[in-house]
Protein backbone atom coordinates (compact mmCIF):
# COMPACT_ATOMS: atom_id res chain seq x y z
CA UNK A 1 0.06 -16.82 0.53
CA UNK A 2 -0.69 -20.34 2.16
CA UNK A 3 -0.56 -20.13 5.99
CA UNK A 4 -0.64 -24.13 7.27
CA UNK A 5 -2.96 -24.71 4.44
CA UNK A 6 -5.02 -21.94 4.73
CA UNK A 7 -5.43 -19.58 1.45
CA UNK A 8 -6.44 -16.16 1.60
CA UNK A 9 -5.25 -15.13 5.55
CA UNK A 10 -5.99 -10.93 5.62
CA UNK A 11 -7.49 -8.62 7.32
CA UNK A 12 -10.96 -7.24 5.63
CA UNK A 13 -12.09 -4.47 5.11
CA UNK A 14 -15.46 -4.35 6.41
CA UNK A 15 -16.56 -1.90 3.72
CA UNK A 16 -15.62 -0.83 0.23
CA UNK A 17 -15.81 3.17 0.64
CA UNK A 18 -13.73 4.96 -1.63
CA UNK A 19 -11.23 7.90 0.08
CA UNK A 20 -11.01 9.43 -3.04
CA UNK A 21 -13.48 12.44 -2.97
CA UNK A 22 -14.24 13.94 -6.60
CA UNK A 23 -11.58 16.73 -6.69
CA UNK A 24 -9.26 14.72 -6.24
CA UNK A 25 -8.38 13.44 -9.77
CA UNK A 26 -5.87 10.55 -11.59
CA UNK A 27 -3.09 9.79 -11.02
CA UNK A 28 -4.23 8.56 -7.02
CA UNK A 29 -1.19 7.64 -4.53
CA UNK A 30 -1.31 6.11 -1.64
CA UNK A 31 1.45 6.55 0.50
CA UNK A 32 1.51 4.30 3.67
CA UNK A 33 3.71 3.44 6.64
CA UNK A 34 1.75 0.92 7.96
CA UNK A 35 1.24 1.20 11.85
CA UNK A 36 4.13 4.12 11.33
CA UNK A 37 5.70 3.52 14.64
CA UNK A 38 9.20 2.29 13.24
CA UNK A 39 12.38 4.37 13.25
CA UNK A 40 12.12 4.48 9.96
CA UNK A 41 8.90 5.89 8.95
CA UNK A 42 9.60 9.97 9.23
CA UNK A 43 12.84 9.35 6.61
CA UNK A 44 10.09 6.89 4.21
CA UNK A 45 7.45 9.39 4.84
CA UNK A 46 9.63 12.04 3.58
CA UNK A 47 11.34 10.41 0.49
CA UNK A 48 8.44 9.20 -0.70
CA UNK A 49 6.71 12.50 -1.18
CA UNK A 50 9.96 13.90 -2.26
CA UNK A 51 9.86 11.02 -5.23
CA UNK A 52 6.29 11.70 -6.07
CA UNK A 53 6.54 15.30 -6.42
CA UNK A 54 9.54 14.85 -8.59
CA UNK A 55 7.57 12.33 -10.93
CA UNK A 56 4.89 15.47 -10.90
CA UNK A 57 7.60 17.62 -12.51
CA UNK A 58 8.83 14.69 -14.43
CA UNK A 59 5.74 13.44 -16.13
CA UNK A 60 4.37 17.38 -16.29
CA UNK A 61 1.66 15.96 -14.34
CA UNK A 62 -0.84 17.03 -11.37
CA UNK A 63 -1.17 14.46 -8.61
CA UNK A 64 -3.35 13.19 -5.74
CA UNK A 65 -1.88 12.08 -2.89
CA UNK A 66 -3.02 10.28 0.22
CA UNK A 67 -0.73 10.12 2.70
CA UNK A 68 -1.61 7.81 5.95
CA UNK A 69 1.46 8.38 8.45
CA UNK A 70 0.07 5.14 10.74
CA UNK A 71 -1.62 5.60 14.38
CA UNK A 72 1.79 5.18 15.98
CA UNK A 73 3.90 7.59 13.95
CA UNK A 74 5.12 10.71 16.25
CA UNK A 75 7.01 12.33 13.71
CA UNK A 76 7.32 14.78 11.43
CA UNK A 77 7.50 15.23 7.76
CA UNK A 78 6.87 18.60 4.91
CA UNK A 79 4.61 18.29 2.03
CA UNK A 80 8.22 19.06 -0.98
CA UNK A 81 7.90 22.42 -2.53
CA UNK A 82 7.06 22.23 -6.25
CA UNK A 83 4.63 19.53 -5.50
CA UNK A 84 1.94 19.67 -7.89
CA UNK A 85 -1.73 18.78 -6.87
CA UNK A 86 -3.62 17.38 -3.87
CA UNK A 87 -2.31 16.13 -0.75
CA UNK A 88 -4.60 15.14 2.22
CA UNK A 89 -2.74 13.70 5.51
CA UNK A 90 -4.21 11.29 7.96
CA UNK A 91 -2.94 8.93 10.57
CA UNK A 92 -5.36 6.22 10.04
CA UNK A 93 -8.11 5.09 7.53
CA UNK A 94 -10.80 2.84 9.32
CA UNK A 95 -12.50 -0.79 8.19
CA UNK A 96 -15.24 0.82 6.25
CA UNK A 97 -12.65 2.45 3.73
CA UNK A 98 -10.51 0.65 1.25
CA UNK A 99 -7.45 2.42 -0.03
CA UNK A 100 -7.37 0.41 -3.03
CA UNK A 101 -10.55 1.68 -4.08
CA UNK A 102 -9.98 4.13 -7.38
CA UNK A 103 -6.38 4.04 -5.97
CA UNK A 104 -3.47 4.77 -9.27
CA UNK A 105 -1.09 2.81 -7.10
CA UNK A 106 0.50 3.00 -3.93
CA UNK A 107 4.10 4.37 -2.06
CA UNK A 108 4.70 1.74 1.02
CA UNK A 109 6.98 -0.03 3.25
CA UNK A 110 4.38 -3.32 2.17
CA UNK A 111 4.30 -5.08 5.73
CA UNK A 112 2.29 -8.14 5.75
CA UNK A 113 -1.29 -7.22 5.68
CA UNK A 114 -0.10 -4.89 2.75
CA UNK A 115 1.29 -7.60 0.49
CA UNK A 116 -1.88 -9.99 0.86
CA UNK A 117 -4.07 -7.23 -0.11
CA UNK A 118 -1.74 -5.66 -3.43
CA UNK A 119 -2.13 -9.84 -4.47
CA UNK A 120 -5.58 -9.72 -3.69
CA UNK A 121 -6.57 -6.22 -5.67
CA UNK A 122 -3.74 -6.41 -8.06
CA UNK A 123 -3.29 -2.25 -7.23
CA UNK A 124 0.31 -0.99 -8.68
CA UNK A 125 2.65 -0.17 -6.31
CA UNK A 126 6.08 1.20 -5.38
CA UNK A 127 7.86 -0.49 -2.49
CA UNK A 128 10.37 0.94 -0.60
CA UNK A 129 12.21 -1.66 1.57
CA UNK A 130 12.78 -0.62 5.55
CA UNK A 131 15.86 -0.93 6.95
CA UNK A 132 14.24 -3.20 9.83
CA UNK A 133 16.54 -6.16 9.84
CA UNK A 134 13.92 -7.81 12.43
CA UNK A 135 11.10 -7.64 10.27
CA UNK A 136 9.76 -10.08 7.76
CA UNK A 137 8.72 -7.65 5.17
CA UNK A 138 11.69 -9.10 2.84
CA UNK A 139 9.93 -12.64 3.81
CA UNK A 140 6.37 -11.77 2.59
CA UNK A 141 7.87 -9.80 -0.65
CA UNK A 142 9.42 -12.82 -1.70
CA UNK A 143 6.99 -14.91 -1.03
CA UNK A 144 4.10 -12.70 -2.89
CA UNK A 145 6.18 -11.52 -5.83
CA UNK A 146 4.80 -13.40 -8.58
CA UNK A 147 1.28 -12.02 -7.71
CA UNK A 148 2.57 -8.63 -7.21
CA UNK A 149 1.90 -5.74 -9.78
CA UNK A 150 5.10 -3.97 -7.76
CA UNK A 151 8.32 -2.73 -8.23
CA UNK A 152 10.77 -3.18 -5.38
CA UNK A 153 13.19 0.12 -5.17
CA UNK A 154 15.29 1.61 -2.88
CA UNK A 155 14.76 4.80 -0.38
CA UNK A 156 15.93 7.75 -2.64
CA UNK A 157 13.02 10.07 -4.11
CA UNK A 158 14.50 9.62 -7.88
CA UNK A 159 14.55 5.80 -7.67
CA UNK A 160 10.87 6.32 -6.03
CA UNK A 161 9.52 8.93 -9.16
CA UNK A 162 11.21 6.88 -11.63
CA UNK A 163 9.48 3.39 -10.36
CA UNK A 164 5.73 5.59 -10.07
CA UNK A 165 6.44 6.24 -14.12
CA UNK A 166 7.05 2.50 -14.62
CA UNK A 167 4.39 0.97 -12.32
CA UNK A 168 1.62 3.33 -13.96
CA UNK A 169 2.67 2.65 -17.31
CA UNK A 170 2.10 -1.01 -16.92
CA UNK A 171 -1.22 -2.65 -18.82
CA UNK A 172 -2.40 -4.49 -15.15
CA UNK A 173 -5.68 -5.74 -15.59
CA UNK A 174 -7.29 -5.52 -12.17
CA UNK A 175 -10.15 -7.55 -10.81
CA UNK A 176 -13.32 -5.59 -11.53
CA UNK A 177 -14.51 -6.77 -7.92
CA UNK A 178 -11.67 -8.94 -6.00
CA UNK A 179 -12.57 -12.45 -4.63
CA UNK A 180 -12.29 -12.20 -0.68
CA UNK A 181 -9.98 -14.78 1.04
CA UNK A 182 -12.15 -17.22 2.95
CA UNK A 183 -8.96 -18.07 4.78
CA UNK A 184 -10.68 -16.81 8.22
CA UNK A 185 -14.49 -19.20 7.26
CA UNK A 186 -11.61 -22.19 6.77
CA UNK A 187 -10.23 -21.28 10.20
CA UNK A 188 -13.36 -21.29 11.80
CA UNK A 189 -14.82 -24.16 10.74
CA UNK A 190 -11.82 -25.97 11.55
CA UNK A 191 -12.26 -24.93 15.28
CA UNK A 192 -15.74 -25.75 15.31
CA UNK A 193 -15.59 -29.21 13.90
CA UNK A 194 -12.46 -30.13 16.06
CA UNK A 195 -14.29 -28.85 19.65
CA UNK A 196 -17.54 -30.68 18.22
CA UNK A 197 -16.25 -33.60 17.77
């Protein structure tokens, strides 16, 4: 995305530590709700856990499954019966760990910061639209589309397990080690050369 002719505006990780520990094997989901504060979050929280544990009995599969629930998110949400593998709960994942790191793909709402970095890593992923009508999510998705290894689905768990099958079954050739956006060096030196001058 070009921001006032500025490419590569993110945040950065300031680390590339993997959250994946070693018993926790393929397929690896990421489920995320961003800063998990909207209305919305509990109900996406839910159905997409719902969905993944049906792809589990779907695919006769075990899966692991990282669920971040977002610093703001007050809630509450059950880990579906009949789900079959690992599932590890957090409300926030720090700057010195990526999520896309050994990451299968990912379950999200795909705010803004979300969308830059699925272009920038090229990690599969489902996303489930809000039902924010103030946000810009729809904005950024169409926007980011074409660099997008993403299928766009609506809130219902089948839709969401049908959409995992598809997204992993896709021959996406990721970037071994992903470029980072200089947008932020352009920025600066901008500043600096305008105030020096």
């Amino acid at each position: 995305m070009t921001l006032k002719g500025v490419h590569g505006v993110m945040r950065q990780p300031l680390a590339e530590n993997c959250i994946w520990s070693e018993d926790m094997p393929p397929p690896r989901i990421v489920v995320t709700a961003g800063g998990g504060g909207h209305a919305d979050a509990e109900d996406f929280l839910t159905t997409a856990l719902e969905g993944i544990a049906r792809f589990s009995r779907q695919d006769h599969q075990p899966v692991s499954v990282y669920v971040i629930t977002g610093p703001n998110f007050h809630g509450t949400f059950a880990i579906p019966r009949g789900m079959n593998g690992n599932v590890r709960v957090t409300s926030y994942i720090g700057p010195r760990y990526s999520i896309y790191c050994n990451t299968s793909a990912l379950v999200t709402h795909a705010g803004y910061n979300t969308v830059q970095e699925l272009a920038s890593t090229a990690t599969p992923a489902v996303v489930v639209l809000g039902v924010r009508n103030f946000d810009d999510q729809r904005v950024h998705l169409a926007a980011a589309a074409d660099h997008l290894n993403a299928i766009i689905t609506e809130p219902a768990q089948e839709n969401i397990a049908d959409s995992l099958t598809k997204v992993l079954q896709l021959d996406i050739a990721r970037p071994q080690c992903a470029s980072r956006p200089q947008g932020a060096w352009d920025i600066a030196r901008a500043i600096t050369q305008t105030c020096g001058s």
